[in-house]
Protein backbone atom coordinates (compact mmCIF):
# COMPACT_ATOMS: atom_id res chain seq x y z
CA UNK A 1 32.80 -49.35 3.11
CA UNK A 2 30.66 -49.72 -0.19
CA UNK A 3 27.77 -50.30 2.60
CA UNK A 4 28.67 -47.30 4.27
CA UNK A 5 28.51 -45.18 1.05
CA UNK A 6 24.71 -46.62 0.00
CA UNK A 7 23.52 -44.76 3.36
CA UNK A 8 25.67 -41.28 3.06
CA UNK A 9 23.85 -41.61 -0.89
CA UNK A 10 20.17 -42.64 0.59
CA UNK A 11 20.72 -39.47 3.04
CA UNK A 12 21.44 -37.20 0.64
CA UNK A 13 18.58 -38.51 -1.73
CA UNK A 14 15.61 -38.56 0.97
CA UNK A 15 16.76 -34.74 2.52
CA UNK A 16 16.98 -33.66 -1.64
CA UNK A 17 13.45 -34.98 -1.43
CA UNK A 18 12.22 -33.28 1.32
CA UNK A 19 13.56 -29.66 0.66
CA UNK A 20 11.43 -30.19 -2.72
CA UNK A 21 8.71 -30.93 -1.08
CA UNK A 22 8.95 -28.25 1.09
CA UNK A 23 10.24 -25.44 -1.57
CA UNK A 24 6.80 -26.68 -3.69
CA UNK A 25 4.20 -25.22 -1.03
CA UNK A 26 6.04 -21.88 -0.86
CA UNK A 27 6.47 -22.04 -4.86
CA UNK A 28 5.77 -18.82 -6.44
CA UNK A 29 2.55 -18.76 -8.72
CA UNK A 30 3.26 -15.86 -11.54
CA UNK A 31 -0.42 -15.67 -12.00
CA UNK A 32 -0.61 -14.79 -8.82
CA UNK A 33 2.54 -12.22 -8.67
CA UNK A 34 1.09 -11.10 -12.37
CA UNK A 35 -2.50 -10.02 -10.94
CA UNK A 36 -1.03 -7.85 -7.66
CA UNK A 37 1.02 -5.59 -10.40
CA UNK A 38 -2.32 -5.43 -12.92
CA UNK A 39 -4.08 -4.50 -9.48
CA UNK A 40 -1.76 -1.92 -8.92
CA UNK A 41 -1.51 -0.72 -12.31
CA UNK A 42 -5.18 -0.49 -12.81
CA UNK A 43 -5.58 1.81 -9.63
CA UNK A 44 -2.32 3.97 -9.81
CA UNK A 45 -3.54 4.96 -13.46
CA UNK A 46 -7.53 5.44 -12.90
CA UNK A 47 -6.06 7.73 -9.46
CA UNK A 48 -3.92 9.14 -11.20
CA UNK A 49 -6.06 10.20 -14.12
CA UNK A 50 -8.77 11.56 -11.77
CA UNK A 51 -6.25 14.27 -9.90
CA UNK A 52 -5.11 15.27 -13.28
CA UNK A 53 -8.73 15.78 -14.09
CA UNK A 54 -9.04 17.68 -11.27
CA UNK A 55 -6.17 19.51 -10.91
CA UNK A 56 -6.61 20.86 -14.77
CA UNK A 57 -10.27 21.70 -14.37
CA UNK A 58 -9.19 23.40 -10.80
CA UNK A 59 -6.72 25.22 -12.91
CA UNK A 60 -8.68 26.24 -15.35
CA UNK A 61 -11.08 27.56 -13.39
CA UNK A 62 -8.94 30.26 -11.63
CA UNK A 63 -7.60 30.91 -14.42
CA UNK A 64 -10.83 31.83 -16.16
CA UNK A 65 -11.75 33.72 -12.71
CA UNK A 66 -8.40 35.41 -12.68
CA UNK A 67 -8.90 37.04 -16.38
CA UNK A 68 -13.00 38.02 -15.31
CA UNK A 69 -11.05 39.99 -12.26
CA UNK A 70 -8.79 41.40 -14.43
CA UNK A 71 -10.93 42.53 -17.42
CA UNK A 72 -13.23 43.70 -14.40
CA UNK A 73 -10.42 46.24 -12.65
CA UNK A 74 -9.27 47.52 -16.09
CA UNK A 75 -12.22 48.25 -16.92
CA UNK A 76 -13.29 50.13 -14.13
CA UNK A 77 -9.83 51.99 -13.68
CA UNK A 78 -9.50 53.06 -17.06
CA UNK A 79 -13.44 54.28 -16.94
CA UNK A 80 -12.65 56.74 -13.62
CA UNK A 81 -9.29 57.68 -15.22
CA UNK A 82 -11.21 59.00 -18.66
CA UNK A 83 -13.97 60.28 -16.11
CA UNK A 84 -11.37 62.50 -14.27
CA UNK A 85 -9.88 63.77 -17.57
CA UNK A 86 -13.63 64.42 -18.44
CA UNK A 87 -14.22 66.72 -15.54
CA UNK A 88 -10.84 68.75 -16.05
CA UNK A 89 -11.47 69.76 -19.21
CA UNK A 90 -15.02 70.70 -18.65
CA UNK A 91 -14.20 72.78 -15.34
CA UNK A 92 -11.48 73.84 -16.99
CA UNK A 93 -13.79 74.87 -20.29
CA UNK A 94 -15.94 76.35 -17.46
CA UNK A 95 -13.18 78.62 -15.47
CA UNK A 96 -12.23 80.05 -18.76
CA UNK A 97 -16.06 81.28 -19.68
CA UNK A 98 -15.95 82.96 -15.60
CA UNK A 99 -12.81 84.48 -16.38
CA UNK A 100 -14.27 86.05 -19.43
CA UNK A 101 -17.40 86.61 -17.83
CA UNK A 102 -15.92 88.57 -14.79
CA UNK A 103 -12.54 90.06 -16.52
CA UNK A 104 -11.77 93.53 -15.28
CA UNK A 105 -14.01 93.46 -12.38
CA UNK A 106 -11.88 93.07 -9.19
CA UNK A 107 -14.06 92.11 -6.42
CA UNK A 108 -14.04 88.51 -8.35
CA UNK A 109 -10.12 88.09 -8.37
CA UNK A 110 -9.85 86.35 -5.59
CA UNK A 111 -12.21 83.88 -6.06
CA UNK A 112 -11.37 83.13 -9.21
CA UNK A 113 -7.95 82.12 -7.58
CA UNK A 114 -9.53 80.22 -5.18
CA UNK A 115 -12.02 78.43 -7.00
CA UNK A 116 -9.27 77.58 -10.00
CA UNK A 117 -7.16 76.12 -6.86
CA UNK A 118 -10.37 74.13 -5.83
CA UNK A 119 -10.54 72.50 -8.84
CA UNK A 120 -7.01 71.85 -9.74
CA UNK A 121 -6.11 68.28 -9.87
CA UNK A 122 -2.86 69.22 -9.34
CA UNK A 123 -3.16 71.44 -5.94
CA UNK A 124 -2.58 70.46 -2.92
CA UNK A 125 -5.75 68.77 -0.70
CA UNK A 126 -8.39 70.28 -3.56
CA UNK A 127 -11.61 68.32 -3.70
CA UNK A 128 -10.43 67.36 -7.28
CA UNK A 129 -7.06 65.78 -6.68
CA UNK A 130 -8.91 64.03 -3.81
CA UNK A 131 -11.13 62.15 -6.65
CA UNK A 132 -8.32 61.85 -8.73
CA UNK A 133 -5.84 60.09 -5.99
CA UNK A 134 -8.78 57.69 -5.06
CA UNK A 135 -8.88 56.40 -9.04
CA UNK A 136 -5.15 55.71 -9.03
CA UNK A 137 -3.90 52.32 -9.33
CA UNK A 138 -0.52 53.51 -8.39
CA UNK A 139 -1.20 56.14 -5.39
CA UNK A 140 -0.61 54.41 -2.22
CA UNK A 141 -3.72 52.83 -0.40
CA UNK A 142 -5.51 54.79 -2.75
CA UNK A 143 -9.29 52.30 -3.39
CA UNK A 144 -7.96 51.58 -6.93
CA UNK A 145 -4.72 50.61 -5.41
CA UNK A 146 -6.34 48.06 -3.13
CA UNK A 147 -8.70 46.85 -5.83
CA UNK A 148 -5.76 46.53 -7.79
CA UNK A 149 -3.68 44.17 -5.17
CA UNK A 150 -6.41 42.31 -4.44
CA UNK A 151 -6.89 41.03 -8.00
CA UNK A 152 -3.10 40.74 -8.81
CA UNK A 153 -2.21 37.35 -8.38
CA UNK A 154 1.43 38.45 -7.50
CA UNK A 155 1.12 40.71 -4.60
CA UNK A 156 2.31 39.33 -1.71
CA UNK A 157 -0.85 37.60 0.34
CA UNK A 158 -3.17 38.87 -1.90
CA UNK A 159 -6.39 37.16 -2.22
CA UNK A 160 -5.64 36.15 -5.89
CA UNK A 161 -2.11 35.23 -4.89
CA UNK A 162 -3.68 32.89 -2.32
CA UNK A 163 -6.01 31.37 -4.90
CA UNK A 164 -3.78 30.79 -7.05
CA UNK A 165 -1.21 28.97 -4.52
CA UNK A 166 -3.77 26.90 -3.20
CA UNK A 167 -4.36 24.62 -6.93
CA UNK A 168 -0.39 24.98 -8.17
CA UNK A 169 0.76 21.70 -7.72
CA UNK A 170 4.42 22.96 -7.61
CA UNK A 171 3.89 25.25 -4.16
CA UNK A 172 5.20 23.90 -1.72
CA UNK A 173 2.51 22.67 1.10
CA UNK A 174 -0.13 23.66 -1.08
CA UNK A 175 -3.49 21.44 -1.11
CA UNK A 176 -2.95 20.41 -4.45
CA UNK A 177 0.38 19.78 -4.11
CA UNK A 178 -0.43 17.53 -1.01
CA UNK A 179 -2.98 15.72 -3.50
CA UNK A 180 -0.22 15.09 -6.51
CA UNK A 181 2.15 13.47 -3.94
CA UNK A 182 -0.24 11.68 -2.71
CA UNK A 183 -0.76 9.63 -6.00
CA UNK A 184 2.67 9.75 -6.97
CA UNK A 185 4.30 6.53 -7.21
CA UNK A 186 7.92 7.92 -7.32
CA UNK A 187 7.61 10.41 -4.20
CA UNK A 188 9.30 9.06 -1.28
CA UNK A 189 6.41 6.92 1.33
CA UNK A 190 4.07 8.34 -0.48
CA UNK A 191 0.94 6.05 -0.24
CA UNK A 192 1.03 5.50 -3.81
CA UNK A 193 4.62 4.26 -3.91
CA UNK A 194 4.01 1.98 -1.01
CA UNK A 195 1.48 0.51 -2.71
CA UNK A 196 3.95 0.45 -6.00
CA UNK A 197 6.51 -1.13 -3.78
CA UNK A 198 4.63 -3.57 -2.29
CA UNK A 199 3.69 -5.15 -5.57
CA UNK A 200 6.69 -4.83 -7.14
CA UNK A 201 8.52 -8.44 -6.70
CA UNK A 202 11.91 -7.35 -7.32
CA UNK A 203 11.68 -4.18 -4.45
CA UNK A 204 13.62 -6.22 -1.70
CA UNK A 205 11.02 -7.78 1.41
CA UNK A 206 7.97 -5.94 -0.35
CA UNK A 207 5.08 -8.28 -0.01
CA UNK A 208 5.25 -9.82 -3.32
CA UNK A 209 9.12 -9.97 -2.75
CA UNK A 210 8.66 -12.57 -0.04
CA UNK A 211 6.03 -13.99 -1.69
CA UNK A 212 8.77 -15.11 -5.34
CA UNK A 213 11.04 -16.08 -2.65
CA UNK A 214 8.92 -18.31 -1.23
CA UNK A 215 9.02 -16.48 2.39
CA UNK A 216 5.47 -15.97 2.02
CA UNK A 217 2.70 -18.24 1.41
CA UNK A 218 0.60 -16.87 -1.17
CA UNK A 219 -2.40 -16.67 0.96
CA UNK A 220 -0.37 -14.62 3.55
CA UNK A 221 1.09 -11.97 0.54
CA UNK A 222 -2.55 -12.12 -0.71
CA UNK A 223 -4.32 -11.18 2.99
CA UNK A 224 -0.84 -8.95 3.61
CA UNK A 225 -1.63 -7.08 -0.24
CA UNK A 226 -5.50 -6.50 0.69
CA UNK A 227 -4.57 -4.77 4.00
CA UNK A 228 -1.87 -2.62 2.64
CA UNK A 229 -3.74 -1.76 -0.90
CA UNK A 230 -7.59 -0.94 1.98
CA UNK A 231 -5.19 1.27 3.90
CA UNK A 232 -3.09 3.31 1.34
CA UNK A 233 -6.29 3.54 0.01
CA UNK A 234 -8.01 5.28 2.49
CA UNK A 235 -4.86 7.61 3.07
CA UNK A 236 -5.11 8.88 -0.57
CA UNK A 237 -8.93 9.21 -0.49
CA UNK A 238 -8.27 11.23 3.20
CA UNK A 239 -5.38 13.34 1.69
CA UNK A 240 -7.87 14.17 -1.44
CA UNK A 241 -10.45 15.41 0.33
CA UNK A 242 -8.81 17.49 2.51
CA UNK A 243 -7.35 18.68 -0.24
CA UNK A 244 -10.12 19.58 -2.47
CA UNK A 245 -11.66 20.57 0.67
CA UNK A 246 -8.90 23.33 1.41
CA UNK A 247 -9.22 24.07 -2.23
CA UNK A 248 -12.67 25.40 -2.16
CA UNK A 249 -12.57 27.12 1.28
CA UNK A 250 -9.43 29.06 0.17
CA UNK A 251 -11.30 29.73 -3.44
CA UNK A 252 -14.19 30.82 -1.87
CA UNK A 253 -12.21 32.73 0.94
CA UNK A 254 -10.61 34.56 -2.09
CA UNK A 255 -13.33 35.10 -3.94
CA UNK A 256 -15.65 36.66 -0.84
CA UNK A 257 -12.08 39.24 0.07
CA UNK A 258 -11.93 39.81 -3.61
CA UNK A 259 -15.81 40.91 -3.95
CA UNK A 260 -15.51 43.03 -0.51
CA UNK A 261 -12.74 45.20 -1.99
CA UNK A 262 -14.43 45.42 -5.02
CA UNK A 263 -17.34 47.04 -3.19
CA UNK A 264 -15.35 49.27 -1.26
CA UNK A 265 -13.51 50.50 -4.30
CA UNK A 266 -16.58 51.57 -6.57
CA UNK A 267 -18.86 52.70 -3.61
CA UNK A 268 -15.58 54.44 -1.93
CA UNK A 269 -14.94 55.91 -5.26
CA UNK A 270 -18.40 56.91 -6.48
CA UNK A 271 -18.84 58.62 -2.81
CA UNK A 272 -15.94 60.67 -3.22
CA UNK A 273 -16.80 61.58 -6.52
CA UNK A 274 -20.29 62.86 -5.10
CA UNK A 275 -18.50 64.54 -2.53
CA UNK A 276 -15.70 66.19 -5.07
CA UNK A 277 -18.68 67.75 -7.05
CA UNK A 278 -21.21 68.73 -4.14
CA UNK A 279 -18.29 70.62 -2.88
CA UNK A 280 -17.16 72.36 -6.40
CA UNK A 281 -20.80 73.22 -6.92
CA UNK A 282 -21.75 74.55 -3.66
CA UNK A 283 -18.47 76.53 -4.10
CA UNK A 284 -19.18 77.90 -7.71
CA UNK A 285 -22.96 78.53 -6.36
CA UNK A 286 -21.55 80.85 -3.43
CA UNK A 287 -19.02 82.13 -5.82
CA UNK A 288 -20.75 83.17 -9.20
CA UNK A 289 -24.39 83.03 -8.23
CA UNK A 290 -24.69 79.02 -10.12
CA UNK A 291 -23.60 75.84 -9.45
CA UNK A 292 -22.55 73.24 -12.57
CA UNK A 293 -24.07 70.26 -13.44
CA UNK A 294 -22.06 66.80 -14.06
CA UNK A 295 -23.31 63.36 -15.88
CA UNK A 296 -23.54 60.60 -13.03
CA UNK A 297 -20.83 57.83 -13.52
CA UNK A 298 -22.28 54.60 -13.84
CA UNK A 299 -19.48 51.93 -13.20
CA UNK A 300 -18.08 49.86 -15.73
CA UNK A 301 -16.96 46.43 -14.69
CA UNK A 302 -18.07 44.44 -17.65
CA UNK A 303 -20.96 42.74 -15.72
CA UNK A 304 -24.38 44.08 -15.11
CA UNK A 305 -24.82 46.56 -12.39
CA UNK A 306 -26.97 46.12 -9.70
CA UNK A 307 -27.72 49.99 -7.75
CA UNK A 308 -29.72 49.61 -4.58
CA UNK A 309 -30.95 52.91 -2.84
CA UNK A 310 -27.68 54.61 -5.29
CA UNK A 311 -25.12 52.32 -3.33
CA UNK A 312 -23.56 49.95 -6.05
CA UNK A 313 -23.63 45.84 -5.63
CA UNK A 314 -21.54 43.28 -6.35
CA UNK A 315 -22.28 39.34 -6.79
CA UNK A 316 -20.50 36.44 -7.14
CA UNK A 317 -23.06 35.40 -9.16
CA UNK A 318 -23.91 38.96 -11.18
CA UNK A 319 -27.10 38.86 -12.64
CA UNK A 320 -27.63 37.42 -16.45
CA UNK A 321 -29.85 36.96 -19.48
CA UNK A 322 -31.82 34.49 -19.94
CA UNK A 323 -34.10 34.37 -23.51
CA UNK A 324 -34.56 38.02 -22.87
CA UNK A 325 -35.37 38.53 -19.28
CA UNK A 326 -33.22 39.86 -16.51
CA UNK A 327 -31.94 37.12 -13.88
CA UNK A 328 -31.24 39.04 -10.35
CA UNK A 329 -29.63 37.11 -7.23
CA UNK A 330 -32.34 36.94 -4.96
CA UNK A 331 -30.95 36.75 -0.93
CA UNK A 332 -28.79 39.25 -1.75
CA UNK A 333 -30.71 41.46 -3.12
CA UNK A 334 -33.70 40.37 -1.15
CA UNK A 335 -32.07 40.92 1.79
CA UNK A 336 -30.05 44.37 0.71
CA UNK A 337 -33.52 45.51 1.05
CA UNK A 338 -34.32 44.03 3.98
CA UNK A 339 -36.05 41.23 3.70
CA UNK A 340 -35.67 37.64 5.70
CA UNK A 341 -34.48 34.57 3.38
CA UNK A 342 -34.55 31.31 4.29
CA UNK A 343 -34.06 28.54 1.66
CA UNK A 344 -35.19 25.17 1.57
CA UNK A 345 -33.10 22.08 0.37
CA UNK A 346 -34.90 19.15 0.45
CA UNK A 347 -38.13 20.87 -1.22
CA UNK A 348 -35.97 23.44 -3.75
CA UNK A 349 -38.31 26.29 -2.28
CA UNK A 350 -37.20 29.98 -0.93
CA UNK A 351 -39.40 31.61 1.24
CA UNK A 352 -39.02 35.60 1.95
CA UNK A 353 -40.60 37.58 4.45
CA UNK A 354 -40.21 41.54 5.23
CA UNK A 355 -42.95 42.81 7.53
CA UNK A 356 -46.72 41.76 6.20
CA UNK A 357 -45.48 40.25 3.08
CA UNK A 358 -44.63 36.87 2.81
CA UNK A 359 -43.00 35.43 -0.47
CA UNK A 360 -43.05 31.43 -1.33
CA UNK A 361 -41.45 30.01 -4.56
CA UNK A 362 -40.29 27.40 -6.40
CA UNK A 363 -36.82 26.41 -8.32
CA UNK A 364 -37.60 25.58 -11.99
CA UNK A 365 -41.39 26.33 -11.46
CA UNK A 366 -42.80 29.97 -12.99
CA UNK A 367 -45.27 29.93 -9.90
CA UNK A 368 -45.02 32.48 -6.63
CA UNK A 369 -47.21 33.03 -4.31
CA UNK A 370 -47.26 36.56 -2.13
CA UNK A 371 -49.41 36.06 1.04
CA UNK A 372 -51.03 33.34 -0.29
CA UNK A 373 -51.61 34.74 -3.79
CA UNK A 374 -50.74 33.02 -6.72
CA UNK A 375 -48.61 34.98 -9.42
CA UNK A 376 -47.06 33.72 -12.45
CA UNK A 377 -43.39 34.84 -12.96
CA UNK A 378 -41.43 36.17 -16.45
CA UNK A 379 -39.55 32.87 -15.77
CA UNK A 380 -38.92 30.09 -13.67
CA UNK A 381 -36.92 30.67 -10.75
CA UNK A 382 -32.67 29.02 -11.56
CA UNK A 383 -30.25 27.88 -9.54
CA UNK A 384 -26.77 29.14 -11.23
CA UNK A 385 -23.69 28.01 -8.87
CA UNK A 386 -25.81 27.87 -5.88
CA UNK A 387 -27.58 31.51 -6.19
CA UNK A 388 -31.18 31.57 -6.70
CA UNK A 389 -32.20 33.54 -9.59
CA UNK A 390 -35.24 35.40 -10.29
CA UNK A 391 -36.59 37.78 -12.67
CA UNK A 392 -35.66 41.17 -12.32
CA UNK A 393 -39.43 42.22 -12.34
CA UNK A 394 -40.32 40.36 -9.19
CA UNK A 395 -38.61 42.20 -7.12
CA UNK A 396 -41.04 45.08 -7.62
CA UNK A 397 -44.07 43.01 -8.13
CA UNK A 398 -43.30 41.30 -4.39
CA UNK A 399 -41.40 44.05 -1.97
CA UNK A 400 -42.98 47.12 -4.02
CA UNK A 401 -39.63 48.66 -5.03
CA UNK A 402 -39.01 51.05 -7.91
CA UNK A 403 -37.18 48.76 -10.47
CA UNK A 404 -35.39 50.19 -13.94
CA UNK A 405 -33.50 48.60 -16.38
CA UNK A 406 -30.80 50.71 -18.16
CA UNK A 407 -29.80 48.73 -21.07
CA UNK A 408 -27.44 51.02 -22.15
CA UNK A 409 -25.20 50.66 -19.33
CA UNK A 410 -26.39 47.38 -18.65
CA UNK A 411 -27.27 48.84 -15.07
CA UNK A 412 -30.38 48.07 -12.59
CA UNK A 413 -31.64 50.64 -10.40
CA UNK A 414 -33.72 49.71 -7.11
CA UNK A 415 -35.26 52.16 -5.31
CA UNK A 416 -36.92 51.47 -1.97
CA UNK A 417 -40.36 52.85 -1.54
């Protein structure tokens, strides 16, 4: 019996030994476990950091566009409002001297009726209230109406309202809300909580959860780790830029529908304007023998004007000043006055050609040659946010056009010859 119990004890002694030996390859090295999690770590804050960057500067930036759109419409609709007070009182100022003027004689009644009807703001279809229905904000589908949609950022699929759902992280499906998830550790299979998971060697059968339990050899959690922390990876980077890619489209999508309707507002308003008055002086004129001059309206949108052949431009890059000269957009302008642009990438160069003349210059370099001729510019050409710039004064000196400044009202006038 006692021999019997020496080889139950030697058993249970030699298979103690062996499950040691075996537990000891699959033992769990905390060095090992403790550089997966600073791995981790390190990359969940650095990605995390950069979309925060991001997403504020994105942020920012609309915001900072937002206000410019906003200061721009005020400006301009409280300008045409004072403008159409402006011409009431002074045709009203003016009806009262041809009611003096013709009192008592009778043949002049009735168009004295008609011509204070004409330009009543208040009467029905007159060529005043016309003017004065295109400047309001609140008359439906009135230009200043549109204008104002388009900038107000909570009008229902308004070009500002789709701005400014494309960078809030908190609308739902937005890009930048697709880019926050992304990164987030705590939102559910996001790629940033599988990689959170998978380090995490308490998160039952993550990789590194095997690995403590000794399930895993640590060369199999470490190849296993790699290929899960390449392809999360990748997703995040993929997600990111099709974010930031859907970002800009939609910005400059926005921005382009937002410019458009500013163009049609001031050039639809300015034309009616122009009409409104041609009308009330070719009336007075057939009337009382005179017609009645008016002051031109030069808009005010808090930018400098650009007037090409008396039909108002707008940029979204508006001219600027630079140490004292005049900085113009050149394509657009260029080719408002119909002239072929083609720029040049890899050599910084624009070239310009309408009929005989042919126009070569430089970014950064105060040389330009027209048909071979050398010139020396005012400045050096500038890229600002992708725009060419030039000096106002070249654009007489190389297509021939009439060029003014108007300092006063900040305003340049281009005449074609």
């Amino acid at each position: 019996m006692k021999g019997a119990n020496k080889v139950y004890l030697s058993l249970v002694v030699g298979s103690m030994t062996f499950i040691g030996t075996t537990s000891n390859v699959f033992a769990a090295n905390q060095k090992f476990i403790d550089q997966v999690k600073t791995e981790y770590t390190t990359y969940e804050s650095k990605t995390s950091q950069e979309y925060e960057n991001y997403q504020q500067s994105t942020t920012k930036e609309f915001e900072q566009y937002q206000k410019d759109e906003l200061n721009s419409f005020g400006l301009f609709a409280n300008q045409t409002k004072q403008d159409t007070q402006r011409l009431d009182q002074e045709l009203s100022k003016d009806l009262d001297s041809l009611k003096k003027r013709y009192s008592g004689n009778s043949s002049y009644d009735t168009r004295l009726r008609d011509y204070e009807n004409k330009i009543n703001p208040n009467y029905l279809g007159s060529p005043t209230q016309q003017y004065v229905n295109c400047t309001n904000p609140n008359y439906l589908n009135s230009f200043m109406m549109q204008y104002k949609n388009a900038v107000n950022q909570n009008y229902l699929d308004s070009p500002m309202m789709k701005y400014k759902n494309a960078v809030n992280e908190n609308y739902l499906n937005s890009p930048m809300m697709q880019y926050k998830n992304a990164v987030n550790e705590n939102y559910l299979n996001s790629p940033m909580s599988k990689l959170k998971n998978g380090s995490n060697e308490n998160y039952l059968n993550s990789i590194m959860n095997q690995y403590s339990r000794g399930k895993l050899a640590q060369q199999e959690a470490g190849n296993q780790w790699r290929a899960l922390f390449q392809k999360e990876n990748q997703t995040i980077q993929t997600i990111k830029n099709q974010s930031t890619a859907s970002i800009q489209q939609i910005k400059n999508a926005s921005e382009d529908a937002i410019l458009k309707q500013k163009y049609e507002t001031v050039n639809g308003i300015l034309q009616q304007r122009a009409q409104t008055l041609e009308t009330i002086n070719e009336l007075r004129t057939e009337y009382f023998g005179e017609g009645f001059s008016f002051e031109a309206l030069i808009p005010d949108l808090g930018k400098i004007n650009v007037i090409i052949n008396e039909e108002w431009l707008g940029f979204k890059q508006p001219p600027t000043l630079m140490n004292g000269t005049t900085l113009v957009p050149m394509r657009a302008i260029f080719e408002k006055l119909g002239a072929d642009v083609k720029w040049n990438q890899a050599t910084q160069s624009i070239a310009a050609s309408k009929g005989a003349v042919n126009i070569s210059l430089t970014i950064n370099h105060n040389k330009a040659t027209i048909n071979g001729k050398s010139i020396t510019l005012s400045a050096a050409p500038r890229l600002i946010n992708g725009n060419t710039m030039v000096p106002l004064r070249f654009v007489s000196e190389s297509l021939g056009a009439d060029v003014k400044w108007d300092g006063q009202n900040k305003t340049v006038f281009i005449q074609s010859k």
